[in-house]
Each structure stands twice: as C-alpha cells, then as structure tokens.
PDB file of N, CA and C in Angstrom:
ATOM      1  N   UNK A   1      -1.052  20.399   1.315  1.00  0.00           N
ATOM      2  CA  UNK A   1      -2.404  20.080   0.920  1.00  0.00           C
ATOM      3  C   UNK A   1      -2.568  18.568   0.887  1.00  0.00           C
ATOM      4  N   UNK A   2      -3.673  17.851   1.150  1.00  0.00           N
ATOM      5  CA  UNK A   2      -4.032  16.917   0.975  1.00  0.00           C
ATOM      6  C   UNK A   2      -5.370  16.810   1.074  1.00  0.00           C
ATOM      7  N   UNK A   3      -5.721  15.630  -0.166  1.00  0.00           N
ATOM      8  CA  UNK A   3      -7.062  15.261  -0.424  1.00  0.00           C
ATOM      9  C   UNK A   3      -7.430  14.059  -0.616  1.00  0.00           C
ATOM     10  N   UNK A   4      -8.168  13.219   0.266  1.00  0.00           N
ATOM     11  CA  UNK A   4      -8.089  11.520   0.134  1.00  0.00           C
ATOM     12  C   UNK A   4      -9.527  10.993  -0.140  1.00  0.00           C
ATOM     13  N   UNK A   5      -9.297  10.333  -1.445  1.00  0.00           N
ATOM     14  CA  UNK A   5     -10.781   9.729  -1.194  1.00  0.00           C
ATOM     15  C   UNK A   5     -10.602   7.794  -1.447  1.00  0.00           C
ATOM     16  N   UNK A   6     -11.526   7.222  -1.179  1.00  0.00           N
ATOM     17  CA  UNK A   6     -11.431   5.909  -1.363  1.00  0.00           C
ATOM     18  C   UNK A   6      -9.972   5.474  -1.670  1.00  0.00           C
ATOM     19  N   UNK A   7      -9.153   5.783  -1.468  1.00  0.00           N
ATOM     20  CA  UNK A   7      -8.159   4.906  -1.461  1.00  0.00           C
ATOM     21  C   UNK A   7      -6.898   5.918  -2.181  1.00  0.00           C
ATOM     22  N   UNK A   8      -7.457   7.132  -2.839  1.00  0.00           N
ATOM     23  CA  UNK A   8      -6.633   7.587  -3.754  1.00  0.00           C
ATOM     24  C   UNK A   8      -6.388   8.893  -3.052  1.00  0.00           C
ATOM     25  N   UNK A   9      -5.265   9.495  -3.237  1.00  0.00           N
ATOM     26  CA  UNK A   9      -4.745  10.837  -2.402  1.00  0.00           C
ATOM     27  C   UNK A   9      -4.239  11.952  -3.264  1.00  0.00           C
ATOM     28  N   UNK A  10      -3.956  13.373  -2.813  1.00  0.00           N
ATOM     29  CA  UNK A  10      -3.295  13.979  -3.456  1.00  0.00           C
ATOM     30  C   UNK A  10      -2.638  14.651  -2.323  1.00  0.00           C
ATOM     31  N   UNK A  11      -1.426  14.889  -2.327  1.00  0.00           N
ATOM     32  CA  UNK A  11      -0.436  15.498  -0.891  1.00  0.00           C
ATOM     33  C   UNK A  11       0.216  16.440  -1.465  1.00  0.00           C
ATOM     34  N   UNK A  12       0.769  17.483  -0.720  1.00  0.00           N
ATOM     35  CA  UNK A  12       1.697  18.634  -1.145  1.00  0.00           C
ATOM     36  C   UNK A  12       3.052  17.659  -1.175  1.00  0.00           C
ATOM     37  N   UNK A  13       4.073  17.927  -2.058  1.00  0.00           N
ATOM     38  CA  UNK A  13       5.394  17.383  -1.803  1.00  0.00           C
ATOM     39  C   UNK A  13       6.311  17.558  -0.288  1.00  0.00           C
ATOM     40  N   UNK A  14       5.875  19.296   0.154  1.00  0.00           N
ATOM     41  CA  UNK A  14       6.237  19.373   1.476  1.00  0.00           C
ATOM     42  C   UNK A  14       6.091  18.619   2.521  1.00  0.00           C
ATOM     43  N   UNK A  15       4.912  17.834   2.422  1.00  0.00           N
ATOM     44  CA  UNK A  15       3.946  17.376   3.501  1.00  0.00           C
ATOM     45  C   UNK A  15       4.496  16.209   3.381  1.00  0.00           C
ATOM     46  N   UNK A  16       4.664  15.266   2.641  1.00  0.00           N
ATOM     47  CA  UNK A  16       5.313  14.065   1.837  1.00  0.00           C
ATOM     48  C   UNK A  16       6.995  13.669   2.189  1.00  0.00           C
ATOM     49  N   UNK A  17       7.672  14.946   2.487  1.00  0.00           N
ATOM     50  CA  UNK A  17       8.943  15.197   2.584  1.00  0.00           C
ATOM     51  C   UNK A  17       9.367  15.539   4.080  1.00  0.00           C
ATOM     52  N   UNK A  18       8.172  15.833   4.825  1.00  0.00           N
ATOM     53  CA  UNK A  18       7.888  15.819   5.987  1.00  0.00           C
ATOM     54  C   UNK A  18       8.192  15.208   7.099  1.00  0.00           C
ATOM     55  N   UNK A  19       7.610  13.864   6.165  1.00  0.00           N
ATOM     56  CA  UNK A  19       7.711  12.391   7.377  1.00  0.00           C
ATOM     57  C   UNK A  19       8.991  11.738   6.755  1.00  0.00           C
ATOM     58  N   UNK A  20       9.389  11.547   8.065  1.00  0.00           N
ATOM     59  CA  UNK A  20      10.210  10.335   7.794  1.00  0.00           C
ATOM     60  C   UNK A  20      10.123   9.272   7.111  1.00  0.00           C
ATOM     61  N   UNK A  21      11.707   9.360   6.022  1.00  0.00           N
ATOM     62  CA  UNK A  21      11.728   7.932   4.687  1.00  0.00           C
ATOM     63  C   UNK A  21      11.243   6.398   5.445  1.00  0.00           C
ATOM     64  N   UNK A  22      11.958   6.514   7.023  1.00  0.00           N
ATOM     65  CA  UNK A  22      11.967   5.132   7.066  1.00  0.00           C
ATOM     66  C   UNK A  22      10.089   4.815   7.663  1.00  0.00           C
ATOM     67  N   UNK A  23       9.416   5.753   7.656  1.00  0.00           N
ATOM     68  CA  UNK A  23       8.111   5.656   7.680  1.00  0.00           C
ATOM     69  C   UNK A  23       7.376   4.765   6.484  1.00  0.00           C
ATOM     70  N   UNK A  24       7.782   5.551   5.295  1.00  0.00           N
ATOM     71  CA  UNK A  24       7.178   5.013   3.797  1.00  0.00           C
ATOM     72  C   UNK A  24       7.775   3.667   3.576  1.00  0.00           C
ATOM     73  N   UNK A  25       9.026   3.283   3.959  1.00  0.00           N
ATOM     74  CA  UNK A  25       9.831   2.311   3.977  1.00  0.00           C
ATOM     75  C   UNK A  25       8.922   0.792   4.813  1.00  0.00           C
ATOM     76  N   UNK A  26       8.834   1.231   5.850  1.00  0.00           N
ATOM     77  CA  UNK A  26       8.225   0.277   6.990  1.00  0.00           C
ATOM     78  C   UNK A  26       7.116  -0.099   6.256  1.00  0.00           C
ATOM     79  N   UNK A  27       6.370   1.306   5.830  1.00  0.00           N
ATOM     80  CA  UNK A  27       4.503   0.628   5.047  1.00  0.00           C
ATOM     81  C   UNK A  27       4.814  -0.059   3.977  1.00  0.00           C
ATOM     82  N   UNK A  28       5.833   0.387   2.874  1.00  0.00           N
ATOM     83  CA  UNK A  28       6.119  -1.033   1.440  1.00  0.00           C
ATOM     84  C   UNK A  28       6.742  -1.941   2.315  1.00  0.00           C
ATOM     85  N   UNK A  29       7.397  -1.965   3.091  1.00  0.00           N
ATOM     86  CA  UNK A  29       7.605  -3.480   3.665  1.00  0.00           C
ATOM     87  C   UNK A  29       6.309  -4.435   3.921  1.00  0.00           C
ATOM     88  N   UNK A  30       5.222  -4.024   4.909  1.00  0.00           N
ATOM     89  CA  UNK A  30       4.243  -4.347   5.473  1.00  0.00           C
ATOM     90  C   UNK A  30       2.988  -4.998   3.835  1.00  0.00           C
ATOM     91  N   UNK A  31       2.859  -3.839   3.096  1.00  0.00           N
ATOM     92  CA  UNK A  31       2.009  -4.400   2.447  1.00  0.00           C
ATOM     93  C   UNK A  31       2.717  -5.284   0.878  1.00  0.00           C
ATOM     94  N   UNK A  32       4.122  -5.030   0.773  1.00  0.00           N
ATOM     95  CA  UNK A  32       4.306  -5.992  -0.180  1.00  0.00           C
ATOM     96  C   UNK A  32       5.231  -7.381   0.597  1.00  0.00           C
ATOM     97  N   UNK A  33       4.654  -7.270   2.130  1.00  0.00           N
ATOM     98  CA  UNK A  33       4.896  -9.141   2.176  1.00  0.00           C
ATOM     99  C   UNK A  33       4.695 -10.224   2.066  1.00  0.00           C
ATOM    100  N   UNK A  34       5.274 -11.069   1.888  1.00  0.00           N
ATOM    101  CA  UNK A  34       5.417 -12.563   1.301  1.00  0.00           C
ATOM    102  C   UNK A  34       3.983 -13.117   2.284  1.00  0.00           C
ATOM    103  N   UNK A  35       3.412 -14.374   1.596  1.00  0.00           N
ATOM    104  CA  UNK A  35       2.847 -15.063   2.095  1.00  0.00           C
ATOM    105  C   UNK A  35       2.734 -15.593   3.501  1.00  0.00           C
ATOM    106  N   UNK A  36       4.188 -15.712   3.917  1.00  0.00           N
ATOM    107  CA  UNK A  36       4.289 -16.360   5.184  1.00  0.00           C
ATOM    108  C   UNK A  36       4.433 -15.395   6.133  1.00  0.00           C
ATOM    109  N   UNK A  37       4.227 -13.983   5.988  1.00  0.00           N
ATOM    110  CA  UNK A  37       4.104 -12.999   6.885  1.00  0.00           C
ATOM    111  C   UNK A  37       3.271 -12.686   7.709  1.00  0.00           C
ATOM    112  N   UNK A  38       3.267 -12.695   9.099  1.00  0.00           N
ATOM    113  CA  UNK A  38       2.087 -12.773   9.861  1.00  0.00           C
ATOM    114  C   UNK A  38       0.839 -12.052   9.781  1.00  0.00           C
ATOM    115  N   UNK A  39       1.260 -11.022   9.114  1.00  0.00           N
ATOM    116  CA  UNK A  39      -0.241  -9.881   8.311  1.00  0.00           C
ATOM    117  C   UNK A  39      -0.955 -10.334   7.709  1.00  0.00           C
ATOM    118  N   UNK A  40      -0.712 -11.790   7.360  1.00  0.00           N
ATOM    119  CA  UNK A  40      -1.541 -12.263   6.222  1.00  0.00           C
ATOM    120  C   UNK A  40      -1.854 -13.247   7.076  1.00  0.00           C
ATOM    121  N   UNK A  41      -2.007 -13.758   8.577  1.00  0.00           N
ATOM    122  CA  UNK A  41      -2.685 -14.885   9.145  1.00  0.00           C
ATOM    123  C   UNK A  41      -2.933 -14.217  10.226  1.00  0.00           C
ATOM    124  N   UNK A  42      -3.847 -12.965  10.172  1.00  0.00           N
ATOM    125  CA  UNK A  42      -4.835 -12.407  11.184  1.00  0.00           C
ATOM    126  C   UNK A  42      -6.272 -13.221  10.929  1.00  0.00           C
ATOM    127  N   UNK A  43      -6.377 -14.049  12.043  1.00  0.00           N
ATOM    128  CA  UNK A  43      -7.432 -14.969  12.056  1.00  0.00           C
ATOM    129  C   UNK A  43      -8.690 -13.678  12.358  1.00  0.00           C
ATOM    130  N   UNK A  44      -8.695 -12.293  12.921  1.00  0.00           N
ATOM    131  CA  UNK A  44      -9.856 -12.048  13.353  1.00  0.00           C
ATOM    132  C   UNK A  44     -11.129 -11.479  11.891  1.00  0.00           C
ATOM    133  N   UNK A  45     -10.412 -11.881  10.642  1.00  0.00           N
ATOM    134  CA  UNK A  45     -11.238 -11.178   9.707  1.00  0.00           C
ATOM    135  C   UNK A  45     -11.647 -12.745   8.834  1.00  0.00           C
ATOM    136  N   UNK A  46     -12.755 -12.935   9.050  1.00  0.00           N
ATOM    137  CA  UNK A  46     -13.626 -13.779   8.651  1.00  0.00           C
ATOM    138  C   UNK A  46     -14.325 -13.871   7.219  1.00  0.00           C
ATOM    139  N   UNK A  47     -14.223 -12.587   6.689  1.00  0.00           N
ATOM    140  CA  UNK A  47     -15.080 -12.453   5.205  1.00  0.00           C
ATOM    141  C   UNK A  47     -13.731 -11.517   4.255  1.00  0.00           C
ATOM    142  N   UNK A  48     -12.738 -11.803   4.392  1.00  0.00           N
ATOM    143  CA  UNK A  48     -11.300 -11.419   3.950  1.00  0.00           C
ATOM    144  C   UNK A  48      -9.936 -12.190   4.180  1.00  0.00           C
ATOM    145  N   UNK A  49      -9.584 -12.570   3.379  1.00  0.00           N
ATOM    146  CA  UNK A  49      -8.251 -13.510   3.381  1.00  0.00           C
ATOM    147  C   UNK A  49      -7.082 -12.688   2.643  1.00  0.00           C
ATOM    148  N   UNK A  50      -6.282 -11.995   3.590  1.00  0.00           N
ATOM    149  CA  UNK A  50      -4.989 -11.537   3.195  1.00  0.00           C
ATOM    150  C   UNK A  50      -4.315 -11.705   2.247  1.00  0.00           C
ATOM    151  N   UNK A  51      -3.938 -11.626   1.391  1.00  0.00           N
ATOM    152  CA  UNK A  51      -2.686 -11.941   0.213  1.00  0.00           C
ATOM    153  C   UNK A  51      -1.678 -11.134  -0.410  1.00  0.00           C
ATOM    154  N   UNK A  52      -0.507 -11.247  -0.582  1.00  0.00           N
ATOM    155  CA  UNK A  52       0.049 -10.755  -1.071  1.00  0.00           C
ATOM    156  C   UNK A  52      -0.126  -9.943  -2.069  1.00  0.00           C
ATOM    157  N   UNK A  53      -1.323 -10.429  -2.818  1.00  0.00           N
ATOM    158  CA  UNK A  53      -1.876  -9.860  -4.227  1.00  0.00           C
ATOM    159  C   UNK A  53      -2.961  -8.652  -3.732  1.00  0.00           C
ATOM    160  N   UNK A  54      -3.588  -9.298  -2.108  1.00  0.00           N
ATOM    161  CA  UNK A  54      -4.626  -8.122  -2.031  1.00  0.00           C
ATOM    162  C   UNK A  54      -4.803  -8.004  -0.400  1.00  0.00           C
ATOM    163  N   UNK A  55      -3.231  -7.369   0.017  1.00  0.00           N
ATOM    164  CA  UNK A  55      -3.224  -7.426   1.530  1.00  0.00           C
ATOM    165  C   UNK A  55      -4.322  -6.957   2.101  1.00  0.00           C
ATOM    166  N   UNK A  56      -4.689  -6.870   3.322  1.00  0.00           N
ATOM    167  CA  UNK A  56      -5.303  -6.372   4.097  1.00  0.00           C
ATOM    168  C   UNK A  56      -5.360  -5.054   4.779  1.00  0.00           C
ATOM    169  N   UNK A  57      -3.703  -4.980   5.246  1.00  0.00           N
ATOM    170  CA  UNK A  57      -3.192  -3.623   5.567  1.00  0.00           C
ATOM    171  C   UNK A  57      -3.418  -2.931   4.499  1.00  0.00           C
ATOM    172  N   UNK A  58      -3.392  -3.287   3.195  1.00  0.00           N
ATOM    173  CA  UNK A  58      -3.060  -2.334   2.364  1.00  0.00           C
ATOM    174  C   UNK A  58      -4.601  -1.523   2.031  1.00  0.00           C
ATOM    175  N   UNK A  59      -5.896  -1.963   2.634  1.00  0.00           N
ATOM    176  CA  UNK A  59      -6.853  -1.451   2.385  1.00  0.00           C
ATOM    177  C   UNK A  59      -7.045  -0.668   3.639  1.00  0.00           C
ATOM    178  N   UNK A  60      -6.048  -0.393   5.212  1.00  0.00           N
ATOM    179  CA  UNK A  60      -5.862   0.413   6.025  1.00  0.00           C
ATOM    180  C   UNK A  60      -5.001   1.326   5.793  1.00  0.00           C
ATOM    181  N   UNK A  61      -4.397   1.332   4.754  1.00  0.00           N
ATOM    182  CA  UNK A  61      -3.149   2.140   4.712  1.00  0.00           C
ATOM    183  C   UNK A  61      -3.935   3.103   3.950  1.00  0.00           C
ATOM    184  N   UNK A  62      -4.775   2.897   2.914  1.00  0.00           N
ATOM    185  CA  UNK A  62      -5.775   3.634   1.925  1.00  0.00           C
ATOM    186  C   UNK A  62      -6.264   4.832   3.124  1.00  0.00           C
ATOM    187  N   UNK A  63      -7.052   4.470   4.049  1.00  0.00           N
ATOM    188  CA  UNK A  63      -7.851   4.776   5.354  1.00  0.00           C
ATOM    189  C   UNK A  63      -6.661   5.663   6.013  1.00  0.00           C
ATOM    190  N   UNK A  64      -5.579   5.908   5.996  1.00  0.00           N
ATOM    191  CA  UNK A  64      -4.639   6.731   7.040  1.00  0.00           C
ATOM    192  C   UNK A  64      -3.965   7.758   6.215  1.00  0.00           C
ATOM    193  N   UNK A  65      -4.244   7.823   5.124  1.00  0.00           N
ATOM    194  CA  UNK A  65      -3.303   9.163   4.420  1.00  0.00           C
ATOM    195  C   UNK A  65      -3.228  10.242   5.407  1.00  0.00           C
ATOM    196  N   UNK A  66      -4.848  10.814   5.646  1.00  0.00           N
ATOM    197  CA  UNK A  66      -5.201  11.618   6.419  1.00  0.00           C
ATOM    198  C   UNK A  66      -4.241  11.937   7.526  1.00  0.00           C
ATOM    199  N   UNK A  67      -3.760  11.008   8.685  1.00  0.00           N
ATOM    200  CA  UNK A  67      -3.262  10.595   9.592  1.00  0.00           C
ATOM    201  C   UNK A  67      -1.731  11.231   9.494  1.00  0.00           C
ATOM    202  N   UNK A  68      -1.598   9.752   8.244  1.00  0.00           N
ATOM    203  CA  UNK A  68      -0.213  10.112   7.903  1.00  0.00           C
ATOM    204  C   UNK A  68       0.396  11.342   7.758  1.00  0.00           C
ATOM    205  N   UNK A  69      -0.359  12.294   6.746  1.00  0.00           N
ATOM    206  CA  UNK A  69      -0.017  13.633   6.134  1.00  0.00           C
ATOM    207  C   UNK A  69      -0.372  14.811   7.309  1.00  0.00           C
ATOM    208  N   UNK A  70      -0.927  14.414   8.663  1.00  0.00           N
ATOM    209  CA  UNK A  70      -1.382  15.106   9.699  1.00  0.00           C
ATOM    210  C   UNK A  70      -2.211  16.301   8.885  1.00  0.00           C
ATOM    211  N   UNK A  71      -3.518  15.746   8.455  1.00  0.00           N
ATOM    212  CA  UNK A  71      -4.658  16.491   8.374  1.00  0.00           C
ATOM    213  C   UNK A  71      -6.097  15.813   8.766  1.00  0.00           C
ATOM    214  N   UNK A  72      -6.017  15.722   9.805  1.00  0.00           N
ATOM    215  CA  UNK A  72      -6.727  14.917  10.631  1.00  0.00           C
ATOM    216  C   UNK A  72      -7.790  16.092  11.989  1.00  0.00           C
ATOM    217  N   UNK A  73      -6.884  17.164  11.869  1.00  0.00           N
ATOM    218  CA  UNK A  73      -7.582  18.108  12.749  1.00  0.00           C
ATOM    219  C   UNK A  73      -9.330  18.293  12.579  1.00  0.00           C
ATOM    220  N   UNK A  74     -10.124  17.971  13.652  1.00  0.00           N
ATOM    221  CA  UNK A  74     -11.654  18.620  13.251  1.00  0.00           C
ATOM    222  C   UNK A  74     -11.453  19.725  13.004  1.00  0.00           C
ATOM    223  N   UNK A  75     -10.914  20.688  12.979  1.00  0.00           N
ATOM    224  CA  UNK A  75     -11.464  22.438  12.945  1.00  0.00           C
ATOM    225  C   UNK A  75     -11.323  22.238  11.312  1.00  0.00           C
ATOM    226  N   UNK A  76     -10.252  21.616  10.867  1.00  0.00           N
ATOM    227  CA  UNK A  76     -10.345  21.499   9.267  1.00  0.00           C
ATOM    228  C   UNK A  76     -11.686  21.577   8.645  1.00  0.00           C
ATOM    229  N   UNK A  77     -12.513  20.411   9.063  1.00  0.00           N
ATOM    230  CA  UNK A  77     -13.742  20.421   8.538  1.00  0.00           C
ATOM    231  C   UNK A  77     -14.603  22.010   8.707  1.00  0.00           C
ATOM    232  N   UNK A  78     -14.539  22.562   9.680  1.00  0.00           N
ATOM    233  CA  UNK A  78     -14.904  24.005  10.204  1.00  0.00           C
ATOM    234  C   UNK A  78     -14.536  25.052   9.542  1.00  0.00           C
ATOM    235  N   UNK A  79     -13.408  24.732   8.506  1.00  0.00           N
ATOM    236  CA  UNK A  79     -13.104  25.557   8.151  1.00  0.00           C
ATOM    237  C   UNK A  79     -13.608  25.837   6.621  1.00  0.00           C
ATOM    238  N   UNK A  80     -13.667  24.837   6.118  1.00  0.00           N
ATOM    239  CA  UNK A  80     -13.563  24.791   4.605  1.00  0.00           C
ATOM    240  C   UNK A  80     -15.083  24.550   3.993  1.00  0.00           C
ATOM    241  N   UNK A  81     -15.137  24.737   2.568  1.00  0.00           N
ATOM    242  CA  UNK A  81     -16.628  24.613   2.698  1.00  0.00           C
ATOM    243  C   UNK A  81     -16.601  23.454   2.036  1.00  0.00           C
ATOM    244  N   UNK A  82     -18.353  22.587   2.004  1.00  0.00           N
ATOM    245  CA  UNK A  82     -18.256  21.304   1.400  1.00  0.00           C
ATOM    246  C   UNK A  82     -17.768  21.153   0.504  1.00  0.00           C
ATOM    247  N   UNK A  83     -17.563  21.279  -0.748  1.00  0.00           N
ATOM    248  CA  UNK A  83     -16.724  21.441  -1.852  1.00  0.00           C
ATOM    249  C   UNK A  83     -15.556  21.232  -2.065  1.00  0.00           C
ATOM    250  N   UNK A  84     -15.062  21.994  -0.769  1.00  0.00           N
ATOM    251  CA  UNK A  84     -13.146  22.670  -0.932  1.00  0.00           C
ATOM    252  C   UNK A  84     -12.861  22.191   0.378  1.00  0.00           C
ATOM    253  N   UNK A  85     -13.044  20.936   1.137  1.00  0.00           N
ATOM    254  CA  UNK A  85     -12.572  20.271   2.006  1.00  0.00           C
ATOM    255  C   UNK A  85     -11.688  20.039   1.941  1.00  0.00           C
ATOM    256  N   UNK A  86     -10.344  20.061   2.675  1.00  0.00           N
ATOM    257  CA  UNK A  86      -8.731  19.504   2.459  1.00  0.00           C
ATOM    258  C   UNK A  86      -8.124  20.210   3.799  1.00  0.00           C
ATOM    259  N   UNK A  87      -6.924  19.837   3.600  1.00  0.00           N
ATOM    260  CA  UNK A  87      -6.091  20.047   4.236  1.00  0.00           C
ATOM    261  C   UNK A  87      -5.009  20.849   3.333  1.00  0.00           C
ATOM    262  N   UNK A  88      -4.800  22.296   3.734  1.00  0.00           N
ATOM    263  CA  UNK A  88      -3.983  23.089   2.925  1.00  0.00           C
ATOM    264  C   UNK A  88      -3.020  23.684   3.306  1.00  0.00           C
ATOM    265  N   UNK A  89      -1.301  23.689   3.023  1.00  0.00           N
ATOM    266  CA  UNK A  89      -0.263  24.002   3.851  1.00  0.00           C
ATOM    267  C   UNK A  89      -0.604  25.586   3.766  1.00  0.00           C
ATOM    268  N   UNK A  90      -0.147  25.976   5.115  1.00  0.00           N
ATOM    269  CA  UNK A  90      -0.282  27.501   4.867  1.00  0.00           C
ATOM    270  C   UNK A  90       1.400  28.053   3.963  1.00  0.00           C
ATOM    271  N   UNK A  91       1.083  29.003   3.482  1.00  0.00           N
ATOM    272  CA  UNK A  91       2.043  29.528   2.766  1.00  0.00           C
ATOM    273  C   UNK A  91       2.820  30.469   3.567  1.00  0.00           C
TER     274      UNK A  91
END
C-alpha cells in the first residue's frame, strides 16, 4: 500500500523492503549533502537556492514516492474510488 500526499507517505513495509537498500542509501546521500555538492549549484532554478538545510532534491524526492514504491500505474486511478485512492499490495 501506499499513500502520498505533499510530501508525506504511508508504504506497506513489503513494498519498502522491496527496493533495494543501496537505493534509500544513494537518496540520504544526495539530500543530506554538504554545501559544496554540486546539487546545490544547479544554476537552472532562479527563485530557489539549494541548501543543505533545504535541498532542492529533497522537495523531488517528496514528488517520487509514488515512483519509488511502483504505484504509479494509471489503471490505479480506475480502479479505486475518490476517497480510497492508493496503491494496495494484493494479498
């Protein structure tokens, strides 16, 4: 199961246990880097300045749970009603 909204998620442990450690590994690398890390001197964002305190990635990483947890399928939406939208492991 998974359910993502603005930034906040809820995942089945299965689903979580799923992906590969060195996956989760790579993303805390990415969003808790140092200053001098090139993630933080992407010149193309003009009204946002990267920081360690308030990366950038880390407000894309919010945006990919979905992705991540592979519940991303349209028929999902087809399936469920407005309410009870998610992504639900079958049993």
């Amino acid at each position: 199961m998974n359910v993502a909204f603005r930034g906040q998620f809820l995942v089945s442990g299965k689903r979580i246990q799923n992906r590969p450690l060195k996956i989760y590994k790579y993303l805390y690398d990415l969003i808790t880097a140092n200053s001098s890390h090139w993630l933080h001197r992407d010149l193309r964002s003009f009204f946002f300045k990267s920081t360690p305190d308030n990366p950038i990635f880390g407000h894309t990483v919010e945006r990919i749970w979905t992705i991540l947890f592979k519940c991303y399928k349209p028929d999902l939406y087809d399936r469920c009603t407005r309410r009870q939208c998610a992504c639900f492991d079958e049993s």
